[in-house]
Protein backbone atom coordinates (compact mmCIF):
# COMPACT_ATOMS: atom_id res chain seq x y z
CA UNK A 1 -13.61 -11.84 -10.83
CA UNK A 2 -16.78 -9.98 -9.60
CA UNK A 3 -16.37 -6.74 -8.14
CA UNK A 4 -18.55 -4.18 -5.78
CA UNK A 5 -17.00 -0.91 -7.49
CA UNK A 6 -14.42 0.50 -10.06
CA UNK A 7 -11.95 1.34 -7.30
CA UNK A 8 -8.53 -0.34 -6.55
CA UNK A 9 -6.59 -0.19 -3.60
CA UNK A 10 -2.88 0.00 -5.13
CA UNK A 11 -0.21 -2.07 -3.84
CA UNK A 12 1.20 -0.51 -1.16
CA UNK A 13 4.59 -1.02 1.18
CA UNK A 14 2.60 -2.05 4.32
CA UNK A 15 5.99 -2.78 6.11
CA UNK A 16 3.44 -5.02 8.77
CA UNK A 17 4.74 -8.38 7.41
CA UNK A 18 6.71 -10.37 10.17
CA UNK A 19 10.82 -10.77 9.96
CA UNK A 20 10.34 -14.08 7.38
CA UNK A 21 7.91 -12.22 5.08
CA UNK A 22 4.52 -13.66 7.26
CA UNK A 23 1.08 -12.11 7.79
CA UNK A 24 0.82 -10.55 11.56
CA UNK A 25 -2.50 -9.58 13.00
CA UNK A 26 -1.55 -5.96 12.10
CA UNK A 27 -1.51 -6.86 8.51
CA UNK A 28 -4.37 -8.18 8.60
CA UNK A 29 -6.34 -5.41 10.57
CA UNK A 30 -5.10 -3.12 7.16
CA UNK A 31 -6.77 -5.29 5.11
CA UNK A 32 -9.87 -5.96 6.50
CA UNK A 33 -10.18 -1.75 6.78
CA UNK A 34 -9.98 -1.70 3.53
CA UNK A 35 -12.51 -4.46 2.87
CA UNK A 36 -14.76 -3.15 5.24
CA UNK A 37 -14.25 0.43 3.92
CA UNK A 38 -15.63 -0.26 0.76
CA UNK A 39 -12.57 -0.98 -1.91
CA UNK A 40 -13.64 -2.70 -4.26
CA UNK A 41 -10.29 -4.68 -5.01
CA UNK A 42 -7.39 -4.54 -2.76
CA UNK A 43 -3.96 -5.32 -3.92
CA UNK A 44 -1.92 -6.43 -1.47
CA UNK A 45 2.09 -4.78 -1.25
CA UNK A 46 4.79 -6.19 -3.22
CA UNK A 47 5.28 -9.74 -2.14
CA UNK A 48 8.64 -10.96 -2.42
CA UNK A 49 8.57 -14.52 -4.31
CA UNK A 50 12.74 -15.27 -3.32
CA UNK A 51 14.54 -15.27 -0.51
CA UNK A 52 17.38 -12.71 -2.44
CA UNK A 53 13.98 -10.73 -3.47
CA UNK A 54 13.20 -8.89 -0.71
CA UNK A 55 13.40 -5.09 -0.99
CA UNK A 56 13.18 -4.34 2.50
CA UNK A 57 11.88 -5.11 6.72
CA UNK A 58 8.66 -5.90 7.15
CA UNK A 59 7.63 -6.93 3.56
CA UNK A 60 4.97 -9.52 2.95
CA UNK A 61 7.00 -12.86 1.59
CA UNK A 62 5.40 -15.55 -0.66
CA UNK A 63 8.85 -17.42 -1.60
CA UNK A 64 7.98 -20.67 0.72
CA UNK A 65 5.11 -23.00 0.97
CA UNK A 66 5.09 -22.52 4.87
CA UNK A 67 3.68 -18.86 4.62
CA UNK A 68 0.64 -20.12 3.21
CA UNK A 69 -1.54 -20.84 6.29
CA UNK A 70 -1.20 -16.99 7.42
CA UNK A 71 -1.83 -15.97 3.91
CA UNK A 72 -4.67 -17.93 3.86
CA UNK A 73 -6.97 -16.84 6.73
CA UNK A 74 -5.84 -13.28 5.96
CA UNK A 75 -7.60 -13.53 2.41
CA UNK A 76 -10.73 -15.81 4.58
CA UNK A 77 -10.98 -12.58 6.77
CA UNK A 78 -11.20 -10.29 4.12
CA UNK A 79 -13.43 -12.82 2.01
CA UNK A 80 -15.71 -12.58 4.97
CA UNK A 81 -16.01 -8.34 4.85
CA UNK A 82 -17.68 -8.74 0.85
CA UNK A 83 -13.78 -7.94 -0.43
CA UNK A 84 -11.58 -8.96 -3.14
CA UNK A 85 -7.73 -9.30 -3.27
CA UNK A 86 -5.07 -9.88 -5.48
CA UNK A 87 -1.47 -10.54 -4.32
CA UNK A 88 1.15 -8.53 -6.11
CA UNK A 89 4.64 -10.35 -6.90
CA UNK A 90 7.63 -9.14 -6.88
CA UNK A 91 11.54 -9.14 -6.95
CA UNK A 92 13.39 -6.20 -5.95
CA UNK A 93 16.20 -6.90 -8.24
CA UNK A 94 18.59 -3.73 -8.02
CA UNK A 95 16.74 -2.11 -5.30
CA UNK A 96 16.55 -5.71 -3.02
CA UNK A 97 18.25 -5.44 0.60
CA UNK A 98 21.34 -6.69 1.09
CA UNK A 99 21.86 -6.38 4.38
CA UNK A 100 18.32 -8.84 4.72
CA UNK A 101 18.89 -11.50 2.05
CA UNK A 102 22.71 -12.04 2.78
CA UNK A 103 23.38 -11.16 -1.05
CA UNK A 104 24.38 -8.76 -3.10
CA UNK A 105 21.37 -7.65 -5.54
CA UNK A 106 20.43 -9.69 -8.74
CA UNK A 107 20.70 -6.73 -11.38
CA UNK A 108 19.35 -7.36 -15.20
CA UNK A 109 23.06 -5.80 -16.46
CA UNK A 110 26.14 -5.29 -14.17
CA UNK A 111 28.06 -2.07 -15.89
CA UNK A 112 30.10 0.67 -14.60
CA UNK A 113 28.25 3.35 -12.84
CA UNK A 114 25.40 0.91 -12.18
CA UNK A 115 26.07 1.23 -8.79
CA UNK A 116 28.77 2.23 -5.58
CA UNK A 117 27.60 -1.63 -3.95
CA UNK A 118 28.24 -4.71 -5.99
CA UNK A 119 25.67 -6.17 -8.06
CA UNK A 120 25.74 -9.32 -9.69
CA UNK A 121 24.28 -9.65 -13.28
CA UNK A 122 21.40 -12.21 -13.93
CA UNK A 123 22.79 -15.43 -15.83
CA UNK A 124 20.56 -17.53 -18.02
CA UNK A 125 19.97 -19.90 -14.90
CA UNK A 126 19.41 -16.90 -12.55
CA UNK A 127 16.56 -15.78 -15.00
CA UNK A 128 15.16 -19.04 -15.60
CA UNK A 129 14.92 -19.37 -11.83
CA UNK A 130 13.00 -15.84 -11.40
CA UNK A 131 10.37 -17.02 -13.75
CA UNK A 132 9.73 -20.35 -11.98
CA UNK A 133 9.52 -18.43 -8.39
CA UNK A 134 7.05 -16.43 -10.04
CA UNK A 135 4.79 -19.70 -11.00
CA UNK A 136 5.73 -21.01 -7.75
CA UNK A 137 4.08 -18.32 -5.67
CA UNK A 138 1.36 -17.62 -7.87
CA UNK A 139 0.77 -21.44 -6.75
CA UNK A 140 0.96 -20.55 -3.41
CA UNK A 141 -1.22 -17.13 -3.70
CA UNK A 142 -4.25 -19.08 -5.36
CA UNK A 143 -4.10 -22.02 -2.71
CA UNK A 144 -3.86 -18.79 0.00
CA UNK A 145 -7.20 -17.92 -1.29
CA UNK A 146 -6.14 -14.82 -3.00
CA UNK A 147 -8.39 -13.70 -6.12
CA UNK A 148 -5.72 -13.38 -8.64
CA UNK A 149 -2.05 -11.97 -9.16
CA UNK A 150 -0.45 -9.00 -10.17
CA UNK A 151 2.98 -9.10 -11.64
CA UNK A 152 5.31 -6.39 -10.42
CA UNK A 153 7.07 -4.45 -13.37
CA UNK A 154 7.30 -1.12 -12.34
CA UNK A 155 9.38 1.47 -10.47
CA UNK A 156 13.14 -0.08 -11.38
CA UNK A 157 12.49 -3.60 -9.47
CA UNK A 158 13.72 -6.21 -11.73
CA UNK A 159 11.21 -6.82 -14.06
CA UNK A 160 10.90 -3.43 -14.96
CA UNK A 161 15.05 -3.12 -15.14
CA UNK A 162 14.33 -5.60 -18.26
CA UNK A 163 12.23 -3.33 -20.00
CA UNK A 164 14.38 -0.25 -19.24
CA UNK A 165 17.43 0.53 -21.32
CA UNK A 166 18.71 2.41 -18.61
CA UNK A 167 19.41 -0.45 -17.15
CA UNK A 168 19.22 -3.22 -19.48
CA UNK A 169 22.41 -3.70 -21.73
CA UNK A 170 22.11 -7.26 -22.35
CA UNK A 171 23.00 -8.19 -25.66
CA UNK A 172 21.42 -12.14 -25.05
CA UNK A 173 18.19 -13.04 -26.35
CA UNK A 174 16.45 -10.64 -23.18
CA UNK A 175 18.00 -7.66 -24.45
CA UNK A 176 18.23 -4.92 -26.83
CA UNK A 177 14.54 -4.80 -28.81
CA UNK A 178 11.26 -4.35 -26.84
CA UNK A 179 10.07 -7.97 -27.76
CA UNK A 180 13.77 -9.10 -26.27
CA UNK A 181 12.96 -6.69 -23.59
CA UNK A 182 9.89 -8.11 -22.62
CA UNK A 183 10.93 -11.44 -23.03
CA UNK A 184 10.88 -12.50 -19.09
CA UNK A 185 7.59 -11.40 -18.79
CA UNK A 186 5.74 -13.62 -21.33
CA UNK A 187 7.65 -16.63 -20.03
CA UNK A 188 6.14 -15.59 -16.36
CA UNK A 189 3.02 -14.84 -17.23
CA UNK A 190 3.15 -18.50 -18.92
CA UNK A 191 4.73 -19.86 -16.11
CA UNK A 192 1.87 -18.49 -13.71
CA UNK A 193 -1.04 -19.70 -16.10
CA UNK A 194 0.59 -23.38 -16.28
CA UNK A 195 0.16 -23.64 -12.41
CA UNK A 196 -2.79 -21.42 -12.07
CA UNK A 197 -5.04 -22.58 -14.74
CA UNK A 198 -6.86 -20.34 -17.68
CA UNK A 199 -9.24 -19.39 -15.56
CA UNK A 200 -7.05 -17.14 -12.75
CA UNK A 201 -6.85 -13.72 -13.50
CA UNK A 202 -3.30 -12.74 -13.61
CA UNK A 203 -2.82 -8.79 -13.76
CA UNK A 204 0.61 -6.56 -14.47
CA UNK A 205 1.66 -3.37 -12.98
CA UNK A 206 3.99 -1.72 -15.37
CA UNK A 207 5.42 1.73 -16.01
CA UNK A 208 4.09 3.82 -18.96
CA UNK A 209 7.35 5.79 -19.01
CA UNK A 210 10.52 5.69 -16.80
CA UNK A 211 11.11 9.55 -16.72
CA UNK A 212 14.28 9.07 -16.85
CA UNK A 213 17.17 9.82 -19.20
CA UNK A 214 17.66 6.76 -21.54
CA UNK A 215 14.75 4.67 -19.77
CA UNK A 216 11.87 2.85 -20.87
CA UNK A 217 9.60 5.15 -23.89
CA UNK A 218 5.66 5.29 -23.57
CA UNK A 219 6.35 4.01 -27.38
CA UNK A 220 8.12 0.81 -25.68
CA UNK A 221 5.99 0.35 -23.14
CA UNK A 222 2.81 0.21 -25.43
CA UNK A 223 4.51 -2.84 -27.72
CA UNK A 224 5.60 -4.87 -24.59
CA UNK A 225 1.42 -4.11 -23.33
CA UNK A 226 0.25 -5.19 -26.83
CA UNK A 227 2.53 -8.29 -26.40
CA UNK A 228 1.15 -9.68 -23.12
CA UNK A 229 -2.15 -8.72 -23.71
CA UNK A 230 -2.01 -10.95 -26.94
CA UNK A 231 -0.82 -13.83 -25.05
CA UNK A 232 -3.88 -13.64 -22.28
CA UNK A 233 -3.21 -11.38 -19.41
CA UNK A 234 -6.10 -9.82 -17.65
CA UNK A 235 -5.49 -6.51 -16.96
CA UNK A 236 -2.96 -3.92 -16.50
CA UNK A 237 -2.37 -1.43 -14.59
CA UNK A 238 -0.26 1.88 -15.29
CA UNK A 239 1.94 3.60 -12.95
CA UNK A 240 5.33 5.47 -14.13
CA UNK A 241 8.55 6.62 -12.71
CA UNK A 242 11.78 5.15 -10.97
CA UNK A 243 13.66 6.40 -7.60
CA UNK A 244 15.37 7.86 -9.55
CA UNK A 245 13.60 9.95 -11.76
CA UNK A 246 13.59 13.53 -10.39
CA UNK A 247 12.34 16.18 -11.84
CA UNK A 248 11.55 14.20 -15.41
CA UNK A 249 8.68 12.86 -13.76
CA UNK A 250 5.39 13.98 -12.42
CA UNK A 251 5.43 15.86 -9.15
CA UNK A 252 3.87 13.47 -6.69
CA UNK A 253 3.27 16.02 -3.95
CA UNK A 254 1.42 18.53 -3.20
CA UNK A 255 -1.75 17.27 -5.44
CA UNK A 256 -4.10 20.16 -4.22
CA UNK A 257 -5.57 20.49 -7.82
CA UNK A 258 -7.67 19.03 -10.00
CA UNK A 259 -5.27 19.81 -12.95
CA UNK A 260 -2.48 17.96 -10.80
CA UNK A 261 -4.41 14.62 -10.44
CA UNK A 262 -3.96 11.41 -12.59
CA UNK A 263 -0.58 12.50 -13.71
CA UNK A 264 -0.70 9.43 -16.07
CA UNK A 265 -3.97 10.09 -17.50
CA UNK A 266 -2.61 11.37 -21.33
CA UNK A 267 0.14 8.24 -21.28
CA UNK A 268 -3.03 5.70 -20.60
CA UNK A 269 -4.67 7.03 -23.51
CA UNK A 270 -1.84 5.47 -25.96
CA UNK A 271 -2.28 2.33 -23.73
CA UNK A 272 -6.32 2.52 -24.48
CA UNK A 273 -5.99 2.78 -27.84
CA UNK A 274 -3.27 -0.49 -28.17
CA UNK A 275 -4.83 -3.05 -26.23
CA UNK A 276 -8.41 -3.89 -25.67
CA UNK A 277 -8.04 -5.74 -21.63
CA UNK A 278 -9.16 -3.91 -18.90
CA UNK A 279 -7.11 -0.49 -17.74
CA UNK A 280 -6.25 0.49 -14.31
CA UNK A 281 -5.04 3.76 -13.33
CA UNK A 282 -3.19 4.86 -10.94
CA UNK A 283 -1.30 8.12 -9.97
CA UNK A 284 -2.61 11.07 -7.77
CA UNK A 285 -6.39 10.72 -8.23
CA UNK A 286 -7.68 12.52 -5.29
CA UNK A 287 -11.25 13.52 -5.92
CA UNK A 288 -14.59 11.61 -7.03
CA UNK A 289 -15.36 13.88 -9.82
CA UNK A 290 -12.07 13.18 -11.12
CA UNK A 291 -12.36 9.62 -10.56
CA UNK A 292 -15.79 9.57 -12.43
CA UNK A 293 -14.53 11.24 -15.51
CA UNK A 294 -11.77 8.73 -15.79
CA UNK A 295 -14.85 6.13 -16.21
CA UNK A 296 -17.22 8.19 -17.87
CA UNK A 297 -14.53 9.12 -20.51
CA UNK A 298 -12.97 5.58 -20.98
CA UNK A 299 -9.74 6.40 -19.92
CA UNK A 300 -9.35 3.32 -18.08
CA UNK A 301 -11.74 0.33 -16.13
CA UNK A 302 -10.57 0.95 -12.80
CA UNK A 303 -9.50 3.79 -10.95
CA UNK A 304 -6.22 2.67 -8.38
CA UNK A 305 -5.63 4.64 -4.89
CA UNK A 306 -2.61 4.29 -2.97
CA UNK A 307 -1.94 7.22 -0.56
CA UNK A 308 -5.23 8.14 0.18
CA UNK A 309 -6.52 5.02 1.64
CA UNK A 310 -3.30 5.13 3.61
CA UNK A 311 -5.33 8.15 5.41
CA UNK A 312 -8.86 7.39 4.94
CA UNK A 313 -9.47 3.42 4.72
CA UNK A 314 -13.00 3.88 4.76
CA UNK A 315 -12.82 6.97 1.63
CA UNK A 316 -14.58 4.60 -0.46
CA UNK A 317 -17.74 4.30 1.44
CA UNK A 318 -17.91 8.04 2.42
CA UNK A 319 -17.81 8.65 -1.65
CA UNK A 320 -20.83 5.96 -1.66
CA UNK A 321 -22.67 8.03 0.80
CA UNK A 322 -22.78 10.58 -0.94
CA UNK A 323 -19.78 12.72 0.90
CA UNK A 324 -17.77 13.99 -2.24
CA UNK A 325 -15.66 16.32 -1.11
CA UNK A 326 -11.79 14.74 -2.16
CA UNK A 327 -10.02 12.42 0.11
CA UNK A 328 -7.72 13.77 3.16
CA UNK A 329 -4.65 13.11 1.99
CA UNK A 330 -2.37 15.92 1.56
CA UNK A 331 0.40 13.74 -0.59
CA UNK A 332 2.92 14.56 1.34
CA UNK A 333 4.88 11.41 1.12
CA UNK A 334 5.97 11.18 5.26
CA UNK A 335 4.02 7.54 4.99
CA UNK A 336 6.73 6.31 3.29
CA UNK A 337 9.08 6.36 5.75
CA UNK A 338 8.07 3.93 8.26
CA UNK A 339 6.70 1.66 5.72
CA UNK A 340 10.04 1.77 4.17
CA UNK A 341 11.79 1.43 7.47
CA UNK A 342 9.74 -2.00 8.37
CA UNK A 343 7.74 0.03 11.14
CA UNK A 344 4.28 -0.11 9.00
CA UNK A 345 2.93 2.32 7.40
CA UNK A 346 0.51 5.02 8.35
CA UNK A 347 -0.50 9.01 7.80
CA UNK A 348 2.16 10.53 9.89
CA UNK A 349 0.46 14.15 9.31
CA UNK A 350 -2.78 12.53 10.54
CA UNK A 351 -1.37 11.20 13.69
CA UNK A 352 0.11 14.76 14.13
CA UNK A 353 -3.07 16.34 13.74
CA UNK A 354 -4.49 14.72 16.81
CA UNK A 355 -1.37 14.89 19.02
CA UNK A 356 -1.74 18.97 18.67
């Protein structure tokens, strides 16, 4: 997969996609922004590949073949603007909602204190039928068009619940070491390249650490890296953290400092230094010069953007024209809201800016 530049639009919540997980016109107007504003790869928000899933209103489904016409002229449309996209896959696991799939969440380990709602614990079959909706809508996202995939195993969805010991206390064949651990994700990444062929790129989001007490190591998440880089994926991309983490983890707001940007910048250096496929980062990069020296130093292939772009779709081409001074965004987190709440996502301090 060709691309125009070294920087990634990171998935994102869009909270645009219609009630049954469909593309909507307003969708595809943030996608074609982004296309036409110079990213050189977009990935598109977590898509939900079953029904029990989804993690919340308005997200982007890929769990039936009869989504695949929208998905398909939404990845023509951004074809046509000189862009590239990859559609991330997901499953909410703990953090899917209830309320929307009629079920109570599919968990990786059901234990006291897990949570106040019930969960029900993944069975053999339950697992087994995770990693065949993965293949399944990989299917779908390469007849859609889309450029490749990107396997969601970060930020306590359910993939990254198997890596975690804080919330993975299987004793089974999927728990207990790091190669047990990482277990589901080898058998979806095979999965996907059996219906995909070996010529699809198929990319992973995973956390470096969980920055949180008892959860996944940087030490862990390096060996389950080295593992699915052995067996063929393309690239990964590293992100950190759960909901839950607090004040273990990297502050996320406020980034007004160089010193404060790519909070994951020292754990990608273990992950540089394991595995020899391309390296995306992610994690409050806010200005070019920082952005450069992630290149220039071989930190990592790509540098990922999330909130930013959210502000300034177009950043991209105004750091290609030569305007460096770092993006808008003042990471405040208020987008999240009405991504989160299905009402799609936008800079709420922006749009408050201009009502004043």
């Amino acid at each position: 997969m060709q691309l125009s530049n070294r920087f990634v639009r990171s998935a994102t919540r869009e909270g645009m996609a219609a009630d049954n997980g469909a593309v909507t016109p307003r969708l595809m107007e943030t996608f074609n922004a982004l296309a036409e504003g110079g990213v050189g790869l977009i990935i598109s928000g977590s898509s939900y590949v079953h029904p029990y899933g989804q993690g919340g209103p308005g997200q982007l489904g890929v769990y039936k073949d009869e989504l695949i016409p929208g998905l398909r002229e939404m990845t023509a449309s951004v074809h046509e603007r000189g862009g590239r996209i990859v559609m991330q896959l997901t499953h909410a696991g703990y953090y899917a909602a209830e309320n929307l799939t009629g079920h109570p969440p599919l968990v990786v380990s059901d234990f006291e204190s897990l949570a106040k709602s019930p969960r029900r614990e993944a069975t053999i079959q339950d697992i087994q039928e995770v990693v065949s909706a993965f293949g399944d809508a990989a299917g779908r996202a390469k007849s859609a068009g889309f450029d490749g995939v990107q396997i969601h195993s970060a930020h306590g969805y359910f993939l990254s619940e198997f890596l975690s010991p804080k919330f993975n206390k299987r004793t089974d064949e999927y728990g207990g070491s790091i190669s047990n651990r990482a277990r589901i994700h080898l058998e979806i990444y095979r999965a996907i390249r059996r219906v995909v062929g070996s010529d699809y790129p198929i990319l992973m989001k995973m956390n470096c650490r969980d920055f949180d007490e008892n959860g996944l190591t940087l030490d862990d998440s390096v060996q389950a890296a080295s593992l699915l880089a052995d067996a063929g994926l393309d690239a990964i991309e590293v992100s950190g953290g759960l909901p839950t983490s607090g004040a273990l983890a990297p502050i996320r707001t406020g980034i007004n400092s160089v010193e404060r940007e790519a909070y994951f910048k020292e754990e990608i250096r273990a992950f540089r230094k394991a595995v020899s496929i391309p390296l995306i980062l992610v994690g409050g990069i806010r200005s070019f010069e920082v952005a450069e020296k992630i290149i220039d130093d071989e930190l990592a292939d790509y540098v990922s953007l999330c909130r930013p772009l959210i502000r300034e779709p177009d950043l991209i081409n105004r750091w290609k024209a030569g305007d460096h001074r770092k993006a808008e965004c003042i990471s405040d987190n208020l987008c999240l809201k009405p991504a989160l709440e299905g009402m799609g996502v936008y800079c709420v301090s922006r749009e408050r800016e201009k009502e004043k």
